[in-house]
N, C-alpha and C. Protein backbone atom coordinates (compact mmCIF):
# COMPACT_ATOMS: atom_id res chain seq x y z
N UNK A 1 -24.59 -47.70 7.39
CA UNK A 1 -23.51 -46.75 7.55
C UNK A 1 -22.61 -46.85 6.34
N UNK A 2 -22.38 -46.08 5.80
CA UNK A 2 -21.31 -45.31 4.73
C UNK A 2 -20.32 -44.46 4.84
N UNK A 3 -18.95 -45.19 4.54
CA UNK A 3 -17.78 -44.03 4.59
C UNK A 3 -18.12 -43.57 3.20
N UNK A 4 -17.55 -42.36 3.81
CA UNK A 4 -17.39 -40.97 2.53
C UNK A 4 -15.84 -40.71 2.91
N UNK A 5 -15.21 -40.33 1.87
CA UNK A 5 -13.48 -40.14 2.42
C UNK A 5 -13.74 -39.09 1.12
N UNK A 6 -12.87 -37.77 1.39
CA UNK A 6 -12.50 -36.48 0.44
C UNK A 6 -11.30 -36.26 0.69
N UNK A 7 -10.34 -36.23 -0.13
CA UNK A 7 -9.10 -36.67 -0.75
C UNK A 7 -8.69 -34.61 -0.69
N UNK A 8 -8.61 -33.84 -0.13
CA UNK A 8 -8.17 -32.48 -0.27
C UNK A 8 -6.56 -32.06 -1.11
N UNK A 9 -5.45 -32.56 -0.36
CA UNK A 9 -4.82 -32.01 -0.67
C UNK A 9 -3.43 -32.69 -0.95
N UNK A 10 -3.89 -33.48 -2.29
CA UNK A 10 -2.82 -34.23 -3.03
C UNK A 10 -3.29 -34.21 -4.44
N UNK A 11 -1.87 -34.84 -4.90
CA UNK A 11 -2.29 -35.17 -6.96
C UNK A 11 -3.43 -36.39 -6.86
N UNK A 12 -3.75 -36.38 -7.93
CA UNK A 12 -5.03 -37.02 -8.34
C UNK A 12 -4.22 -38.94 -8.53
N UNK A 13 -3.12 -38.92 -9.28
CA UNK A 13 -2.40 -40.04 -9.29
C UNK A 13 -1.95 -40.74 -7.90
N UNK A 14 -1.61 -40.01 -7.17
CA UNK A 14 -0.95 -40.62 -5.54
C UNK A 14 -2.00 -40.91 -4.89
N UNK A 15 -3.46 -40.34 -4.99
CA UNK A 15 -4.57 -40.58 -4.33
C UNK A 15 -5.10 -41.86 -4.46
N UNK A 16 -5.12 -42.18 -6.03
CA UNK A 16 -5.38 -43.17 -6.42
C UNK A 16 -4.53 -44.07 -6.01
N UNK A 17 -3.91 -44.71 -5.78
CA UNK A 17 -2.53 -45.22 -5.81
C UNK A 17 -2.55 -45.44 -4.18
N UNK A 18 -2.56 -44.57 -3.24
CA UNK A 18 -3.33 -44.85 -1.93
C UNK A 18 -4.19 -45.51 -1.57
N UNK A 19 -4.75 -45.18 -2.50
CA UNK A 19 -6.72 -45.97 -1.64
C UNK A 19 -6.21 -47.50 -2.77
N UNK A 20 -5.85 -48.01 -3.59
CA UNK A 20 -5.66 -49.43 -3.93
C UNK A 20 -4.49 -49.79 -2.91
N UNK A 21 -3.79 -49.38 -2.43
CA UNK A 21 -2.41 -50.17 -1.71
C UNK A 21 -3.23 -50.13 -0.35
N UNK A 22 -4.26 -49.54 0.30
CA UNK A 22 -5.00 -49.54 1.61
C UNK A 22 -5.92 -50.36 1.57
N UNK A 23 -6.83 -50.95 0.17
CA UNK A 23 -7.84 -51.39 -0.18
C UNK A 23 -9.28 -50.50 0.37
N UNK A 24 -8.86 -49.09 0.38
CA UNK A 24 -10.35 -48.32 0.79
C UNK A 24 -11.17 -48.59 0.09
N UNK A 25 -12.13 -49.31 0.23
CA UNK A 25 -13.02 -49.80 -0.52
C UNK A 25 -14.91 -49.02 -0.44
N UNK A 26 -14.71 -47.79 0.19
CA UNK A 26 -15.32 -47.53 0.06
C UNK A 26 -15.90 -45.99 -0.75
N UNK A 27 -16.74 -45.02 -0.41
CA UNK A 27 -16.40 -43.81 -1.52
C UNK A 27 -15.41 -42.88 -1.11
N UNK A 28 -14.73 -42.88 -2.43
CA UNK A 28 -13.81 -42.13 -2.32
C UNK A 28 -13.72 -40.76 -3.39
N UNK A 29 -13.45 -39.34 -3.14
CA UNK A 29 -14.26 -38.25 -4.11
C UNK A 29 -12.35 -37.58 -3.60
N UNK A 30 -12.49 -37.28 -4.87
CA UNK A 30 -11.19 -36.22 -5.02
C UNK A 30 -11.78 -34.60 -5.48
N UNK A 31 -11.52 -33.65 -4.24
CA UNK A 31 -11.58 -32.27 -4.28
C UNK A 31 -10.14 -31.23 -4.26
N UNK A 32 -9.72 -30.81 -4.62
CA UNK A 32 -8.15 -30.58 -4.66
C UNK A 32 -8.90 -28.99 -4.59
N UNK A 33 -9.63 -28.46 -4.98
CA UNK A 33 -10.21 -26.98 -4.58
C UNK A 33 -10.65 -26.75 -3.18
N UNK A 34 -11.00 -28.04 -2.41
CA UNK A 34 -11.35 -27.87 -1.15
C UNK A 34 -12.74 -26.77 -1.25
N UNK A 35 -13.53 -27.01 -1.86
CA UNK A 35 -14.67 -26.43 -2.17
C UNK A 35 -16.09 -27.31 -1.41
N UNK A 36 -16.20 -28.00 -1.95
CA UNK A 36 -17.12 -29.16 -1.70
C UNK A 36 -17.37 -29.30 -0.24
N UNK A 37 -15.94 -29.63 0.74
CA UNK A 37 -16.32 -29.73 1.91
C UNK A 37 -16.25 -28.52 2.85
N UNK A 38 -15.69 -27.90 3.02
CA UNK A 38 -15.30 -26.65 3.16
C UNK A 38 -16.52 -25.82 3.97
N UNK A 39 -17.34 -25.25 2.29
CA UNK A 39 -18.21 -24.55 2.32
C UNK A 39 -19.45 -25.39 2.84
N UNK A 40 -19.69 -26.50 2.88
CA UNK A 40 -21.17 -27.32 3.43
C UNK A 40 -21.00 -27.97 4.60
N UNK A 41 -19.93 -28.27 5.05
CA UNK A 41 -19.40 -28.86 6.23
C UNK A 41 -18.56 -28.05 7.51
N UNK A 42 -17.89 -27.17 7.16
CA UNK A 42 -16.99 -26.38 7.90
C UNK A 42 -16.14 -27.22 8.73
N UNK A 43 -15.35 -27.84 7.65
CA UNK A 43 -14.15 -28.76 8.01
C UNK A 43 -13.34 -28.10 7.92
N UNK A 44 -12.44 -27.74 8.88
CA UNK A 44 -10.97 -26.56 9.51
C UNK A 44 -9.76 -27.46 9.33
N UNK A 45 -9.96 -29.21 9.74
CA UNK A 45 -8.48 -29.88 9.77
C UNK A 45 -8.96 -30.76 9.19
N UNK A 46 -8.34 -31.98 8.76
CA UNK A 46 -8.22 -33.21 8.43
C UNK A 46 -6.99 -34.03 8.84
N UNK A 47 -7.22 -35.19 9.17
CA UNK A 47 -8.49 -35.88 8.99
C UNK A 47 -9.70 -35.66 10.10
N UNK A 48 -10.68 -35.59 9.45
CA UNK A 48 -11.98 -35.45 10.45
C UNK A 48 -12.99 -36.27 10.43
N UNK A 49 -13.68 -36.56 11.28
CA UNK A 49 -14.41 -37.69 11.41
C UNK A 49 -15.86 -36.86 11.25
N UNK A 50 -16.98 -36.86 10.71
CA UNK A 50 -17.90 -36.34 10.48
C UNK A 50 -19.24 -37.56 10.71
N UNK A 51 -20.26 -37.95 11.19
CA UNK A 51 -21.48 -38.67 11.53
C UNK A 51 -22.48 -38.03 10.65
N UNK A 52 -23.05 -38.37 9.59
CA UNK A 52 -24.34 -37.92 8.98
C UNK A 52 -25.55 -38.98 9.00
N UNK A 53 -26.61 -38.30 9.53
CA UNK A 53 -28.19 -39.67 9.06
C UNK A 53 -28.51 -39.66 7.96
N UNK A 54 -29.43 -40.05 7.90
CA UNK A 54 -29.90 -40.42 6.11
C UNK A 54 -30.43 -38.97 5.55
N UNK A 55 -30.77 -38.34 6.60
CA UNK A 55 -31.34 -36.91 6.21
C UNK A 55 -29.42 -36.06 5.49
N UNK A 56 -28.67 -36.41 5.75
CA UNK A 56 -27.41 -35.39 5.77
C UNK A 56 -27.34 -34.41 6.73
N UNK A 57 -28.07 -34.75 7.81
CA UNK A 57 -27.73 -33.87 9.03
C UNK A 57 -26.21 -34.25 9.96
N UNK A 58 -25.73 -33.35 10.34
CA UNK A 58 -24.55 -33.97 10.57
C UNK A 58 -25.01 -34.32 12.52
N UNK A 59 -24.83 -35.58 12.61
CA UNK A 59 -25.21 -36.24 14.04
C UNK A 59 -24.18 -36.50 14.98
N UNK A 60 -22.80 -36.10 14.55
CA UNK A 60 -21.50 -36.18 15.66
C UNK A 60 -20.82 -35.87 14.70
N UNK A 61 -19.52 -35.11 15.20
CA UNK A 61 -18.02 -34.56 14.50
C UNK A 61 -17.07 -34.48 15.82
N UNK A 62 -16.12 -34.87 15.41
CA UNK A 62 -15.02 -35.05 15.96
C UNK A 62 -14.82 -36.09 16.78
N UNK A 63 -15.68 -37.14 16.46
CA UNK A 63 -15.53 -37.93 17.36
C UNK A 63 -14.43 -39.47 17.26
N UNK A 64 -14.29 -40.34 18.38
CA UNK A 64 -13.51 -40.89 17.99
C UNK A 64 -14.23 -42.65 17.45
N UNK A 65 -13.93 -43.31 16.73
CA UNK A 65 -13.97 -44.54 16.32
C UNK A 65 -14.85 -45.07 17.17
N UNK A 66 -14.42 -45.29 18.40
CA UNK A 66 -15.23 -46.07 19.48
C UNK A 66 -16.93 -45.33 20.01
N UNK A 67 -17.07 -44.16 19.19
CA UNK A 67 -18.32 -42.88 19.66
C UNK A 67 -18.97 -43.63 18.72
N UNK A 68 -18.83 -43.93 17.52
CA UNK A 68 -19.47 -44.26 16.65
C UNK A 68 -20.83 -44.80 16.34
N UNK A 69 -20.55 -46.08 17.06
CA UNK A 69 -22.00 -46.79 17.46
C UNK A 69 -22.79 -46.50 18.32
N UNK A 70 -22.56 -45.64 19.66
CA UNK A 70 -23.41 -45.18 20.73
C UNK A 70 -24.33 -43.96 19.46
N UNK A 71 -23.37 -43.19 19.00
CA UNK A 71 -24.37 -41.53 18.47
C UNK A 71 -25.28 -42.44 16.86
N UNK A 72 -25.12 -43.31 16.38
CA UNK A 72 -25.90 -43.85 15.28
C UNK A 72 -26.80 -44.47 16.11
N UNK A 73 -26.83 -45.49 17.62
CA UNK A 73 -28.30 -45.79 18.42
C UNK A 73 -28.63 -44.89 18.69
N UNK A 74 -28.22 -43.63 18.90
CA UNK A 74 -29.11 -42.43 19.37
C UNK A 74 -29.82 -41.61 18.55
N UNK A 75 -29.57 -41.87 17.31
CA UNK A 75 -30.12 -41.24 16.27
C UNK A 75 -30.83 -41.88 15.67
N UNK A 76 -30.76 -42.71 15.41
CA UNK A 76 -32.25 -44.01 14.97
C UNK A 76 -33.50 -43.87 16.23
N UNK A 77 -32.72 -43.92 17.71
CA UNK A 77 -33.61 -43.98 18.60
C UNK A 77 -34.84 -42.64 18.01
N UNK A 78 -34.44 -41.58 18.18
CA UNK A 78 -34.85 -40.10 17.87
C UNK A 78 -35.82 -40.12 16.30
N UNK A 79 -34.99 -40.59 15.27
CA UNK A 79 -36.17 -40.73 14.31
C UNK A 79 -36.86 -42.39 13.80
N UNK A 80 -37.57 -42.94 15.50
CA UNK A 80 -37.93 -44.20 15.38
C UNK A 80 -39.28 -43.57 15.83
């Protein structure tokens, strides 16, 4: 499992500057056109929680923290 985090709608300096004072240590992509997710995802709010498999199929959205691990066993189950 891999976080992906997209940074929409701030300066490029405060973003940065965020993710070191949080220690997000994982990927982090700055879109300020809101292009990227938008158009391939049909993300309406943020923050949003999005589930993708290794294919980039999206396998749960909107879900909460604790959904997490049930819909990733169910999706391994399916392409096992």
């Amino acid at each position: 499992v891999e976080v992906f985090a997209i940074a929409l709608d701030t300066e490029d300096a405060e973003w940065k500057d965020f993710i070191a004072r949080n220690d997000m240590d994982w990927i982090n992509v700055f879109d300020p056109t809101n292009r990227s997710i938008y158009g391939k995802y049909w993300v309406d709010i943020t923050p949003e929680l999005y589930l993708l498999n290794p294919g980039r199929k999206i396998i749960g959205k909107n879900l909460k923290v604790y959904q997490v691990p049930e819909v990733i066993r169910r999706d391994k189950i399916k392409r096992d």
